[in-house]
C-alpha atoms as a PDB file:
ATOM      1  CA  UNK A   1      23.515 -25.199 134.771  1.00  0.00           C
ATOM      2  CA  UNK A   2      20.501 -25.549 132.499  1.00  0.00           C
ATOM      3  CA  UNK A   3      20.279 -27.016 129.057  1.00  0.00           C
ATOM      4  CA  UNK A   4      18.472 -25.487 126.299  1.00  0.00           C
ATOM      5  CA  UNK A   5      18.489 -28.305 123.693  1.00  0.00           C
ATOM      6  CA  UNK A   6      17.640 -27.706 120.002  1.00  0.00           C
ATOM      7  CA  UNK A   7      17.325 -31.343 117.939  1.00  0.00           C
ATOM      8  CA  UNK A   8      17.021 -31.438 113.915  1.00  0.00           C
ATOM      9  CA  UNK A   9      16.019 -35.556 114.124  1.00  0.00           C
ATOM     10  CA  UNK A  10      15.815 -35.874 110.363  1.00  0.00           C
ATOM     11  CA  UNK A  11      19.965 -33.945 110.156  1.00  0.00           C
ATOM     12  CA  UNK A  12      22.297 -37.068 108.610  1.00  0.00           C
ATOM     13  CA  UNK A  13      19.708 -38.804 107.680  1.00  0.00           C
ATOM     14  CA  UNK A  14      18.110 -39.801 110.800  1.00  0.00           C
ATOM     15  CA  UNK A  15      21.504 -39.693 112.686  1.00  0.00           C
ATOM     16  CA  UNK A  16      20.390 -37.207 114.962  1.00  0.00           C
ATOM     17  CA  UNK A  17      17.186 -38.790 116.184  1.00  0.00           C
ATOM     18  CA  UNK A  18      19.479 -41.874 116.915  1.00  0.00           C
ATOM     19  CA  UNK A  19      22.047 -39.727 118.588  1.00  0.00           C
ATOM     20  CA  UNK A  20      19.404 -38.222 120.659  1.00  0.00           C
ATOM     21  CA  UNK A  21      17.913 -42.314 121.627  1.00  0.00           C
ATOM     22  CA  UNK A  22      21.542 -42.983 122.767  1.00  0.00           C
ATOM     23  CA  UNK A  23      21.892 -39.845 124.875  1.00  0.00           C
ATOM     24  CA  UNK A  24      18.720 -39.422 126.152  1.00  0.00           C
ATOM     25  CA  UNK A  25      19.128 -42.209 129.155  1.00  0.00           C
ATOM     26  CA  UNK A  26      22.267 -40.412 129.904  1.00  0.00           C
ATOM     27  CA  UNK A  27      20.959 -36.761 130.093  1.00  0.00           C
ATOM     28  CA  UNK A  28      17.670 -37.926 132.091  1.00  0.00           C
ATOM     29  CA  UNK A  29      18.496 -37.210 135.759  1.00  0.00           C
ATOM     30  CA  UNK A  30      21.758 -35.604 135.327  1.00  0.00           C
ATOM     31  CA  UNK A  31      20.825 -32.713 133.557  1.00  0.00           C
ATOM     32  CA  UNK A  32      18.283 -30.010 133.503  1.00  0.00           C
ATOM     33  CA  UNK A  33      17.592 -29.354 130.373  1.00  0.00           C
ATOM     34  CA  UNK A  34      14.736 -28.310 127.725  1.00  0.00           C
ATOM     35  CA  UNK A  35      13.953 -30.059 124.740  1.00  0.00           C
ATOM     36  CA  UNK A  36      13.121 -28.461 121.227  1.00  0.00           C
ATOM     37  CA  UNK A  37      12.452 -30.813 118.569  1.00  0.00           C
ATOM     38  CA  UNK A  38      12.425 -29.417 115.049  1.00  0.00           C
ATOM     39  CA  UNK A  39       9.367 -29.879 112.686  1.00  0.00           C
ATOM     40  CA  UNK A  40      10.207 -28.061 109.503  1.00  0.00           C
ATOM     41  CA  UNK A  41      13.047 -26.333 107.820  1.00  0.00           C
ATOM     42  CA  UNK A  42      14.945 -23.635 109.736  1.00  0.00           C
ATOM     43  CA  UNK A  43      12.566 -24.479 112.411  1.00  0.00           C
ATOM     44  CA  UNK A  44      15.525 -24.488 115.000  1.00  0.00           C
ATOM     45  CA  UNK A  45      15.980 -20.779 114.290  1.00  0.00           C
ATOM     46  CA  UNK A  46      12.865 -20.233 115.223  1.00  0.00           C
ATOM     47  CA  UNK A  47      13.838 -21.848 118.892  1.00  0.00           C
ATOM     48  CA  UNK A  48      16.639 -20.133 119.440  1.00  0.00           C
ATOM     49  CA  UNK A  49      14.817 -16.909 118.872  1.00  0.00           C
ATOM     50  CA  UNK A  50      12.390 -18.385 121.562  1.00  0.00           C
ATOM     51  CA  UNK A  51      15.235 -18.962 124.025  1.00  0.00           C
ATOM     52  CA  UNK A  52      16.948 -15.714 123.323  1.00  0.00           C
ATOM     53  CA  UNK A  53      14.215 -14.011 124.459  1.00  0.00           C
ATOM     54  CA  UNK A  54      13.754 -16.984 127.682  1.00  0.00           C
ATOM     55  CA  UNK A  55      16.541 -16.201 128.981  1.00  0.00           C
ATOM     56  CA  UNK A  56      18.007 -12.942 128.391  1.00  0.00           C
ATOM     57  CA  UNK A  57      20.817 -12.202 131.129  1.00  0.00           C
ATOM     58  CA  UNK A  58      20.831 -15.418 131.848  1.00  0.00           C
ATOM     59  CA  UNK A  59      24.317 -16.762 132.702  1.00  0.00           C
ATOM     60  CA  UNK A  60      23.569 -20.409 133.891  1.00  0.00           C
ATOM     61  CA  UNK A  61      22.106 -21.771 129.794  1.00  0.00           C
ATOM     62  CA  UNK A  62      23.949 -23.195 127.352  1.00  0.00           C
ATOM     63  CA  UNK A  63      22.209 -24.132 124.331  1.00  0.00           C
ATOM     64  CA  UNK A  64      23.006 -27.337 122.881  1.00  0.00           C
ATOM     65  CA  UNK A  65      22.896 -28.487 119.301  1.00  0.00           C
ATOM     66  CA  UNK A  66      21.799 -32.066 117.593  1.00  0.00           C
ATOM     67  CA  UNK A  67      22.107 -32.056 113.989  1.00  0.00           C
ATOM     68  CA  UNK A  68      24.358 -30.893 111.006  1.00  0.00           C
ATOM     69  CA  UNK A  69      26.140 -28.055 109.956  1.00  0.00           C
ATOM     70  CA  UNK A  70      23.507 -26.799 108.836  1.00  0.00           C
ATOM     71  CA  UNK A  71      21.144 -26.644 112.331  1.00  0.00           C
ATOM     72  CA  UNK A  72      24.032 -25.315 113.538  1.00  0.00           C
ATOM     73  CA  UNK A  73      24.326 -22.968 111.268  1.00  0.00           C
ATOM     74  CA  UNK A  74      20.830 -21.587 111.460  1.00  0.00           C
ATOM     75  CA  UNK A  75      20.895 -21.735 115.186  1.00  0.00           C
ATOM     76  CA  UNK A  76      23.995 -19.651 115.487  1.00  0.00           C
ATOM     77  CA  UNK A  77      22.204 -16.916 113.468  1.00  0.00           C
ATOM     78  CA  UNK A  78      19.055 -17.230 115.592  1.00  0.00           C
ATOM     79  CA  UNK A  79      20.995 -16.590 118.588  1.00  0.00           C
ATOM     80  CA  UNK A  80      23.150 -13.557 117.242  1.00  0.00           C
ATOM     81  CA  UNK A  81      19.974 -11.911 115.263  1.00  0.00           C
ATOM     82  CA  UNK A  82      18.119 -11.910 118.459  1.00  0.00           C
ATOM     83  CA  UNK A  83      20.858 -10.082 120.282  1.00  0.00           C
ATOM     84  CA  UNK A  84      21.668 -13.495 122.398  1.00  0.00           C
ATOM     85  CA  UNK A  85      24.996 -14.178 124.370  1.00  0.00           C
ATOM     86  CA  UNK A  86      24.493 -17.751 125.410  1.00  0.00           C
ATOM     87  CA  UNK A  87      27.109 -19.923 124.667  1.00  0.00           C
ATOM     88  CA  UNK A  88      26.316 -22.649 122.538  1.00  0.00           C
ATOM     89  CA  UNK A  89      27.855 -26.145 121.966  1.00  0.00           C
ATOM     90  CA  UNK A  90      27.349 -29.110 119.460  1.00  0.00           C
ATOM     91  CA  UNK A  91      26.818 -32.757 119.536  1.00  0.00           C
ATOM     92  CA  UNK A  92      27.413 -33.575 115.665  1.00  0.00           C
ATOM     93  CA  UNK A  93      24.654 -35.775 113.807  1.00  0.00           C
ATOM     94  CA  UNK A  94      24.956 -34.507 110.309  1.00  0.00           C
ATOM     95  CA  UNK A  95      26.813 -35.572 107.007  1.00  0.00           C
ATOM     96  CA  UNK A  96      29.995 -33.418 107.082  1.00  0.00           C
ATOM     97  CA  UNK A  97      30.556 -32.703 110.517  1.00  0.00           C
ATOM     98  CA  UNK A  98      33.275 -30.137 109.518  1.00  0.00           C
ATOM     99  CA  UNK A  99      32.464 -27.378 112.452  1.00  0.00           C
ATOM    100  CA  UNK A 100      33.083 -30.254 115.212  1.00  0.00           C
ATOM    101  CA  UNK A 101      35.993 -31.109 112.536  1.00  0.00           C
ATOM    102  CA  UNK A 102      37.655 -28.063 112.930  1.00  0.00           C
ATOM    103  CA  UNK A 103      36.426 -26.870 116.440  1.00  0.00           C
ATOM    104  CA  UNK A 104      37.661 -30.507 118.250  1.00  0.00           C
ATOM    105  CA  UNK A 105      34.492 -31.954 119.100  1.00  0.00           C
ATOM    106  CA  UNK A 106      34.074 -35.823 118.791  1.00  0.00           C
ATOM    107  CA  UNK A 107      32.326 -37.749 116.596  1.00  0.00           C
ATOM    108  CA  UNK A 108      30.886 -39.982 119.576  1.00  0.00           C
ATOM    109  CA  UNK A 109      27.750 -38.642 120.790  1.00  0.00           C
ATOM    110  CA  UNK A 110      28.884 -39.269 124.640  1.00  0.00           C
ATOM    111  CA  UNK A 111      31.973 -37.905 124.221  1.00  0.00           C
ATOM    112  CA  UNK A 112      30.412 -35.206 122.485  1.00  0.00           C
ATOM    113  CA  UNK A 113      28.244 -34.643 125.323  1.00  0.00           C
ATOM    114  CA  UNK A 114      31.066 -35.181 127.705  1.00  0.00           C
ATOM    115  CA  UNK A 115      32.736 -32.415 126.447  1.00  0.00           C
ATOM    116  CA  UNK A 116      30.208 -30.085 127.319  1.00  0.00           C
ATOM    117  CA  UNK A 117      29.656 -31.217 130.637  1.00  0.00           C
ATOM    118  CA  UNK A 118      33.129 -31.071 131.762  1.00  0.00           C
ATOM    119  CA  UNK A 119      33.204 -27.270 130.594  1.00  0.00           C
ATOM    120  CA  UNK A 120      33.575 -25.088 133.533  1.00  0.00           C
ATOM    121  CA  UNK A 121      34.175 -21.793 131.285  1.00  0.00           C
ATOM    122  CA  UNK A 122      32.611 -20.689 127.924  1.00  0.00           C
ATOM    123  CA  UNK A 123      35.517 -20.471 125.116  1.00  0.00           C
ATOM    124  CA  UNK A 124      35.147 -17.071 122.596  1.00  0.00           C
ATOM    125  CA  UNK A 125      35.801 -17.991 119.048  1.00  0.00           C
ATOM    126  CA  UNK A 126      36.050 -16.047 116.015  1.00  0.00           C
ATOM    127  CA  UNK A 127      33.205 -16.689 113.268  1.00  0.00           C
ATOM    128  CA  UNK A 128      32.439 -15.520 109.883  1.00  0.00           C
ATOM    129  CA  UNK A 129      29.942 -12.705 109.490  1.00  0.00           C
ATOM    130  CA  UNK A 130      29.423 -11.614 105.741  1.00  0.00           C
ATOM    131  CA  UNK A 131      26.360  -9.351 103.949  1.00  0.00           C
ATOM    132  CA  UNK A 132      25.554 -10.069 100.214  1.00  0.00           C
ATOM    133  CA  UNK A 133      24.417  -6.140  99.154  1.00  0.00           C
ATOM    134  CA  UNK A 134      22.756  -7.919  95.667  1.00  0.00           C
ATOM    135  CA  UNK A 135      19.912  -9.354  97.492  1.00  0.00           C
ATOM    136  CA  UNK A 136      20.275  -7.154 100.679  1.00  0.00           C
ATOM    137  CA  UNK A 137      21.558 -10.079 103.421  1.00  0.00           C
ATOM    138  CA  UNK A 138      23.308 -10.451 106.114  1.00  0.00           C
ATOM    139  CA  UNK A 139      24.347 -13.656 108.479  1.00  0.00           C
ATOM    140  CA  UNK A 140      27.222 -15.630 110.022  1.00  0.00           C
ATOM    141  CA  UNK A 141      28.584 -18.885 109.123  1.00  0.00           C
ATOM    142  CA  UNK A 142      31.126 -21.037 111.098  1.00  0.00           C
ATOM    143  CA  UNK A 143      32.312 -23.233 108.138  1.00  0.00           C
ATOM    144  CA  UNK A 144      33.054 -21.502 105.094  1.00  0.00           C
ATOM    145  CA  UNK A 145      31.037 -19.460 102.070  1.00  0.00           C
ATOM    146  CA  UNK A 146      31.835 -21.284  98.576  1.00  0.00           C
ATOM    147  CA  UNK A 147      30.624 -19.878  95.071  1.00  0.00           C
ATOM    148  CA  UNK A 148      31.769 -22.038  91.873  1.00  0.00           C
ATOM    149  CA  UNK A 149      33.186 -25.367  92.386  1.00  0.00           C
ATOM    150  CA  UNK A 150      32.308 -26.508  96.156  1.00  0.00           C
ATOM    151  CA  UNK A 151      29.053 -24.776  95.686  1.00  0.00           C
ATOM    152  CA  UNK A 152      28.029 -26.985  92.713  1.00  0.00           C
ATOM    153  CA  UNK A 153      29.153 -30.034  94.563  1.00  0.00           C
ATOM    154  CA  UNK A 154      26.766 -28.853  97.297  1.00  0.00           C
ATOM    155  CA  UNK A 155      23.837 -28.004  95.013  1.00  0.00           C
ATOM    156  CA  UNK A 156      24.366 -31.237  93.488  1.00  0.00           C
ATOM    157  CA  UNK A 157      24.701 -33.265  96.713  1.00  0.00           C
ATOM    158  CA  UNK A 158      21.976 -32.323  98.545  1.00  0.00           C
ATOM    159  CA  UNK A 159      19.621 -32.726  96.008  1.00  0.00           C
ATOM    160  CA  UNK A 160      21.115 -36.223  95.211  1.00  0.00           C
ATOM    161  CA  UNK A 161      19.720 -39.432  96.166  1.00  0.00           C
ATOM    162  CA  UNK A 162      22.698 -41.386  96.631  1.00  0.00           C
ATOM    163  CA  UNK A 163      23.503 -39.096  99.688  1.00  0.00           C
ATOM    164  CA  UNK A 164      20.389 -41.131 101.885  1.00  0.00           C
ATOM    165  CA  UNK A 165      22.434 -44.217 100.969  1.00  0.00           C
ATOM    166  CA  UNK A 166      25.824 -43.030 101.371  1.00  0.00           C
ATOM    167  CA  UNK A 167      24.689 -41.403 105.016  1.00  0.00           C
ATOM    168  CA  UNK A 168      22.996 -44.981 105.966  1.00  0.00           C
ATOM    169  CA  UNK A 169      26.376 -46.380 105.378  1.00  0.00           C
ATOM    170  CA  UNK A 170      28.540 -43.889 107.270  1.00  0.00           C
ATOM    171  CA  UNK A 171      29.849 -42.580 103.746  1.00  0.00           C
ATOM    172  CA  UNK A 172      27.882 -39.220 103.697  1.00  0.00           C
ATOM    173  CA  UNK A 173      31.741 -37.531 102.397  1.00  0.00           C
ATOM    174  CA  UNK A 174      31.805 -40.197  99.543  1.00  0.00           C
ATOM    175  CA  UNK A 175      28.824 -38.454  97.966  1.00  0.00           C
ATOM    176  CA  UNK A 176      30.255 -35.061  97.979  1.00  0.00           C
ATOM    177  CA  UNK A 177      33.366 -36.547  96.049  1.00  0.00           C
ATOM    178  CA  UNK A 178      31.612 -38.780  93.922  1.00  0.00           C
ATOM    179  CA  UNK A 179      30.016 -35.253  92.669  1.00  0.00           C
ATOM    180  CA  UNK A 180      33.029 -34.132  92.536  1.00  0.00           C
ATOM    181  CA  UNK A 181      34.068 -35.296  89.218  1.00  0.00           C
ATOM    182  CA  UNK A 182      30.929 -34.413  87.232  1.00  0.00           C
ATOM    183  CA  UNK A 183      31.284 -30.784  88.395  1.00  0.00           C
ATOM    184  CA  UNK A 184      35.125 -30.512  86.891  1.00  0.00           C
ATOM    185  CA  UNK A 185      33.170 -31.003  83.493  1.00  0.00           C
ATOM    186  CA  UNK A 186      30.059 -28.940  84.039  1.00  0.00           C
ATOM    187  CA  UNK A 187      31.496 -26.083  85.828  1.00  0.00           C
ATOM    188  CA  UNK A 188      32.609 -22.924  83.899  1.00  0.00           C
ATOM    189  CA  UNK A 189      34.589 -20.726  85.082  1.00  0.00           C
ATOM    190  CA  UNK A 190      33.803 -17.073  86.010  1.00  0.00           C
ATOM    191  CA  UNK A 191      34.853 -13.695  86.764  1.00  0.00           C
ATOM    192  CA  UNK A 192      35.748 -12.859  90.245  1.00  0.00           C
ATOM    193  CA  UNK A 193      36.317  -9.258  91.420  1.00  0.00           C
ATOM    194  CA  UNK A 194      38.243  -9.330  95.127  1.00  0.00           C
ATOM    195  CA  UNK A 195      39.379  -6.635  97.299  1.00  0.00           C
ATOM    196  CA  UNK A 196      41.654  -7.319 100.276  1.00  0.00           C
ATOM    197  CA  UNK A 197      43.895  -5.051 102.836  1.00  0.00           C
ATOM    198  CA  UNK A 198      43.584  -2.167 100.388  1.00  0.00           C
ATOM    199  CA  UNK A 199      44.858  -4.445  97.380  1.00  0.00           C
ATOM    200  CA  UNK A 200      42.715  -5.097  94.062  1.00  0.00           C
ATOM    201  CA  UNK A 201      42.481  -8.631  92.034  1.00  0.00           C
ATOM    202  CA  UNK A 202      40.739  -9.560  89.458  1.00  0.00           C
ATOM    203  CA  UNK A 203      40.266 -13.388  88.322  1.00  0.00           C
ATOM    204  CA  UNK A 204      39.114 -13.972  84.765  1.00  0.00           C
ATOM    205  CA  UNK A 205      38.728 -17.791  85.012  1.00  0.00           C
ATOM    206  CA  UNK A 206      37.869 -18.364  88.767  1.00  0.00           C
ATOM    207  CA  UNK A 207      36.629 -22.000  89.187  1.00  0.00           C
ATOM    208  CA  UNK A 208      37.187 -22.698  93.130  1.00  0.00           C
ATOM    209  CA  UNK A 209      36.239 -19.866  95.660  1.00  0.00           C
ATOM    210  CA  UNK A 210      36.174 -20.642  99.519  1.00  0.00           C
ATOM    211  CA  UNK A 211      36.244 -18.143 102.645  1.00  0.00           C
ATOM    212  CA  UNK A 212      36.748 -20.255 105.612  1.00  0.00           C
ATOM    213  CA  UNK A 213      36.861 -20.135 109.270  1.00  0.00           C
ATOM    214  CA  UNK A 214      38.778 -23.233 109.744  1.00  0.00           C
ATOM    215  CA  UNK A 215      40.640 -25.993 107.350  1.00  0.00           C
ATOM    216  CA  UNK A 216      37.631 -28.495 106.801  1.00  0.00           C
ATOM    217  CA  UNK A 217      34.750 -28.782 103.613  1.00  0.00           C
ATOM    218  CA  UNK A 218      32.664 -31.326 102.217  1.00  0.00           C
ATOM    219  CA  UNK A 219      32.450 -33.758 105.077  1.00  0.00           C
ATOM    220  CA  UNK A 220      36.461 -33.789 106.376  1.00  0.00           C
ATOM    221  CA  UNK A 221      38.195 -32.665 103.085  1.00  0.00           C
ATOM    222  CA  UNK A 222      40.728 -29.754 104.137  1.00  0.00           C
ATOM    223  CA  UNK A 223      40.561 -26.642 101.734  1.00  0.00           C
ATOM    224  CA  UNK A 224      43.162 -25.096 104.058  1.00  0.00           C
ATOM    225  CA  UNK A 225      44.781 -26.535 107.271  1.00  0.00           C
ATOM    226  CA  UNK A 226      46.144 -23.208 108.458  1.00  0.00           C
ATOM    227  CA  UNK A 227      42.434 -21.510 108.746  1.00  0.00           C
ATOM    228  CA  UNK A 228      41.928 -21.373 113.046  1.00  0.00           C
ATOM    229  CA  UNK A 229      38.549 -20.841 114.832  1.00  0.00           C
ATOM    230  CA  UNK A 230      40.495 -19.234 117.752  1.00  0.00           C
ATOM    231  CA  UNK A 231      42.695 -17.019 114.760  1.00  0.00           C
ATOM    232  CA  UNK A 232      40.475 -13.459 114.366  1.00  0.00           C
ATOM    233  CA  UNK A 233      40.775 -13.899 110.472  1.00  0.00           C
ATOM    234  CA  UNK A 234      39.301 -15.320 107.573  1.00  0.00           C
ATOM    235  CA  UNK A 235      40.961 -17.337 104.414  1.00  0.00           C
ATOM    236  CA  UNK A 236      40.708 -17.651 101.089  1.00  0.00           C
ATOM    237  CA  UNK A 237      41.315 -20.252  98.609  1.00  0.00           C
ATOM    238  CA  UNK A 238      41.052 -18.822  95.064  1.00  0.00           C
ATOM    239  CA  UNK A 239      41.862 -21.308  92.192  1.00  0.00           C
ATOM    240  CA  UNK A 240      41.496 -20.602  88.819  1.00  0.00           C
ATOM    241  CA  UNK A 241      40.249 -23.022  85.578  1.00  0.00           C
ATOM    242  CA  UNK A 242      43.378 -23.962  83.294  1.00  0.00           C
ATOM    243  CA  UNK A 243      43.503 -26.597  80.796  1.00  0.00           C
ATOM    244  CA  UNK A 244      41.624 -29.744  80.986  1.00  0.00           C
ATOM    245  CA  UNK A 245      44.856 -32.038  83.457  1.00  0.00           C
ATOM    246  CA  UNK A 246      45.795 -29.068  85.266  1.00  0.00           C
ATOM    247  CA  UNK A 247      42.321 -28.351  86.364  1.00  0.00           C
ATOM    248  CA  UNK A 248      42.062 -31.847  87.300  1.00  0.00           C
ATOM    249  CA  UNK A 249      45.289 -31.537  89.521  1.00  0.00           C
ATOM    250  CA  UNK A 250      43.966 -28.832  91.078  1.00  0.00           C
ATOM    251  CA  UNK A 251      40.680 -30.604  92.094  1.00  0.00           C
ATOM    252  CA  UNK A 252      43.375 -33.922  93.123  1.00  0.00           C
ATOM    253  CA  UNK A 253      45.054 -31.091  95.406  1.00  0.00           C
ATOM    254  CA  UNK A 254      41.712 -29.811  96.960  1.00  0.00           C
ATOM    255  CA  UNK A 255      41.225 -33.322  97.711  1.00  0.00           C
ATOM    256  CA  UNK A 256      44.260 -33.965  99.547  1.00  0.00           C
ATOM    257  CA  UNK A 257      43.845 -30.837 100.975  1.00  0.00           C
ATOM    258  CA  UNK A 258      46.991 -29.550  99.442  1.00  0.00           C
ATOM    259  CA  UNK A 259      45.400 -26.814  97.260  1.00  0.00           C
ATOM    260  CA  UNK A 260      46.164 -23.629  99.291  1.00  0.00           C
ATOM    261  CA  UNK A 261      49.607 -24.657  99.123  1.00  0.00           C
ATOM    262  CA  UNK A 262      49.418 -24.750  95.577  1.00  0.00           C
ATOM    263  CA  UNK A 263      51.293 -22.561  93.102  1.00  0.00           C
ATOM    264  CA  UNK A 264      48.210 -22.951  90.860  1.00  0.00           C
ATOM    265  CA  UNK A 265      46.106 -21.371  93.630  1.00  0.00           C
ATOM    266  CA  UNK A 266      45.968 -18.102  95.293  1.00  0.00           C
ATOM    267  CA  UNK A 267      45.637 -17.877  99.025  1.00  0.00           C
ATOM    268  CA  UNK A 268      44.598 -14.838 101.071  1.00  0.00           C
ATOM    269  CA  UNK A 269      44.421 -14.575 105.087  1.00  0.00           C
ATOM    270  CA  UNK A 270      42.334 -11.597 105.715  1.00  0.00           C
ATOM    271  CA  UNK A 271      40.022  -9.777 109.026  1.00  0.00           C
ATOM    272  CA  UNK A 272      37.878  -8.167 106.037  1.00  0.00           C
ATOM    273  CA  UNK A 273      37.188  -9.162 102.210  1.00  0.00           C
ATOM    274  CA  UNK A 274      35.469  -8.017  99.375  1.00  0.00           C
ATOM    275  CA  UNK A 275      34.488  -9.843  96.304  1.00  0.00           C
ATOM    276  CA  UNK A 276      31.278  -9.742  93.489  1.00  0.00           C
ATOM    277  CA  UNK A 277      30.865 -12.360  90.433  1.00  0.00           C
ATOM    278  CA  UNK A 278      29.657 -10.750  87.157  1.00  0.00           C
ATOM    279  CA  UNK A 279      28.053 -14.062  86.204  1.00  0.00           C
ATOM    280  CA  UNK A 280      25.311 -16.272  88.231  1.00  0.00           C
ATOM    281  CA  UNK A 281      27.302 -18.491  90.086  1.00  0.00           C
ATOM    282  CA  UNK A 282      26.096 -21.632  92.593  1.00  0.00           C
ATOM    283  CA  UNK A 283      26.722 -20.520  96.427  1.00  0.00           C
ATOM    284  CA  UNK A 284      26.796 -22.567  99.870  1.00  0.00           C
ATOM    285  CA  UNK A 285      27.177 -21.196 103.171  1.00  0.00           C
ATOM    286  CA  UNK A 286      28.127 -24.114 105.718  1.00  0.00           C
ATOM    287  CA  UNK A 287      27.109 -26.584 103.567  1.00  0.00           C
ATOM    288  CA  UNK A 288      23.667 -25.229 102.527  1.00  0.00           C
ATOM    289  CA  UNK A 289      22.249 -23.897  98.968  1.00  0.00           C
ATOM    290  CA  UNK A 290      22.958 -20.292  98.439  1.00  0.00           C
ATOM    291  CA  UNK A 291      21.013 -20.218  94.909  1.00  0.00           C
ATOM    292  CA  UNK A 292      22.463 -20.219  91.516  1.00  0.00           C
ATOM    293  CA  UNK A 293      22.786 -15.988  91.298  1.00  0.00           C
ATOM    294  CA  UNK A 294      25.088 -13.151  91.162  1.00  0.00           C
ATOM    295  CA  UNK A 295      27.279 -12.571  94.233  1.00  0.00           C
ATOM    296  CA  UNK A 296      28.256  -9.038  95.739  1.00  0.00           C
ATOM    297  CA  UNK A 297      30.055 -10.049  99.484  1.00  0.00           C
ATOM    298  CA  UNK A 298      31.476  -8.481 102.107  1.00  0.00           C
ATOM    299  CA  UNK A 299      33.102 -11.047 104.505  1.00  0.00           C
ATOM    300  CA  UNK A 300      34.331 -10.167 107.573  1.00  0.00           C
ATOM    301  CA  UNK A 301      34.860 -11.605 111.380  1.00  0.00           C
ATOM    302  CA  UNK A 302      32.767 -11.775 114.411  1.00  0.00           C
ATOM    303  CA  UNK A 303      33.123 -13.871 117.812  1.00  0.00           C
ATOM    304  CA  UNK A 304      30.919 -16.120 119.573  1.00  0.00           C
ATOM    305  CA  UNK A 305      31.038 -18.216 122.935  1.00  0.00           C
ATOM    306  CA  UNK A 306      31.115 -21.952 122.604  1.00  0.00           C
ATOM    307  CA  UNK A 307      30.020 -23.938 126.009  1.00  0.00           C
ATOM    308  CA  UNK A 308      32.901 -26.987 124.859  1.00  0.00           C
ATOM    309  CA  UNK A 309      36.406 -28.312 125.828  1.00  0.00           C
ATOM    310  CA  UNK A 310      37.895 -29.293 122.478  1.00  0.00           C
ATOM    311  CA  UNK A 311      40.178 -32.385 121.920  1.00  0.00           C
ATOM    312  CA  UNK A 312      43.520 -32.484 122.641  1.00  0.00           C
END
């Protein structure tokens, strides 16, 4: 088996280049493998491009992943744009970790690793594949697409620099929550048009808006523990602004990871969606900045092959 390895060393902070020091003794001599260090922003798109077009029927590669969500991300849609089948897998190094969350891949870089040595047969899982008609897009996430709440949080995160010192000290999730807060008073609430399995809604006061592939957001927090990566659907957390305490119990729920549960929230479990915003609204797709714009999606499922045993 070869090894096509993408690294992000600057994902969490410098977690991946430190991830890649500890595993880098191990690899040498056991594996064949390619290395692929990125140098700028969605450079490790730009490799997996590159290997797609290596190796095209090529079924002895795997491409492996060092970084966040978001090299993930962005290497996931390299691979499917160029028309790629190799299975990929994922040693995580970012902030949230919430794909290896909700896959089963460990947090320990050589367990991480172990897990995708040990693999004897790739593993088909169902992703999210959505196109925004406002702006004329289309990709695939593995986490979840958030507009409102989660997206502000995001927005507000990344741009933040407590995050560098929360991420030095392990606490990367503590950032996204201590953002939290400030966002219940900021963020307004919107319109939200949805269509699903031939039905029609229509939310005047929408406030927190998640499609997910799987339960985890924001670094471990669960937005909805019954979302699957092996379940060839998509859900949807829709929670609308009340008054000032019931808003905050609804944020207290999405922090327990209760909300989708909720009677105060409305919870859909769909292969296809449809919804638009008639106001300009933050996004994030697996943890990265959409914009602050209007939103017109159609989300739907796809599959991909993952190279990984999950945990037990």
């Amino acid at each position: 088996m070869h090894y096509e390895i993408i690294l992000n060393p600057t994902a969490g902070n410098g977690k991946a280049q430190k991830t890649w020091n500890i595993l880098q003794p191990v690899i040498e001599g056991q594996l064949d493998y390619s290395l692929h260090q990125t140098d700028y922003a969605n450079h490790e798109a730009f490799f997996a491009k590159r290997i797609a077009k290596a190796y095209p029927h090529n079924s002895d590669t795997v491409v492996i992943v060092i970084g966040g969500d978001g090299t993930l991300h962005n290497v996931l849609n390299g691979l499917v744009k160029a028309g790629s089948t190799l299975p990929l897998s994922y040693i995580p190094a970012g902030t949230g970790n919430d794909f290896a969350r909700g896959y089963g891949i460990s947090l320990n870089p050589e367990k991480a690793l172990q897990q995708i040595i040990s693999t004897t047969k790739a593993r088909t899982i169902t992703i999210g594949h959505y196109t925004e008609s406002i702006k004329n897009e289309e990709g695939y996430f593995l986490n979840n697409i958030g507009i409102g709440f989660d997206a502000a949080i995001v927005s507000r995160t990344n741009s933040s620099k407590t995050k560098k010192s929360l991420n030095k000290l392990r606490l990367g999730n503590l950032s996204y929550l201590s953002k939290a807060f400030g966002v219940i008073y900021d963020q307004q609430p919107f319109q939200l048009t949805l269509q699903e399995q031939g039905h029609h809604y229509i939310f005047a006061n929408a406030f927190i808006v998640v499609a997910t592939n799987h339960p985890y957001i924001g670094g471990g927090f669960q937005i909805d523990h019954s979302a699957n990566v092996n379940d060839d659907a998509i859900s949807m957390v829709v929670a609308e602004r009340k008054n000032w305490l019931l808003t905050l119990w609804e944020v207290i729920q999405f922090g327990r990871g209760k909300l989708a549960e909720s009677r105060f929230a409305h919870h859909f479990h769909a292969k296809a969606l449809h919804y638009s915003t008639t106001s300009l609204e933050f996004g994030q797709i697996d943890g990265e900045n959409m914009g602050n714009r209007f939103y017109d999606l159609n989300v739907d499922t796809s599959h991909y092959q993952f190279w990984q045993e999950p945990l037990n």
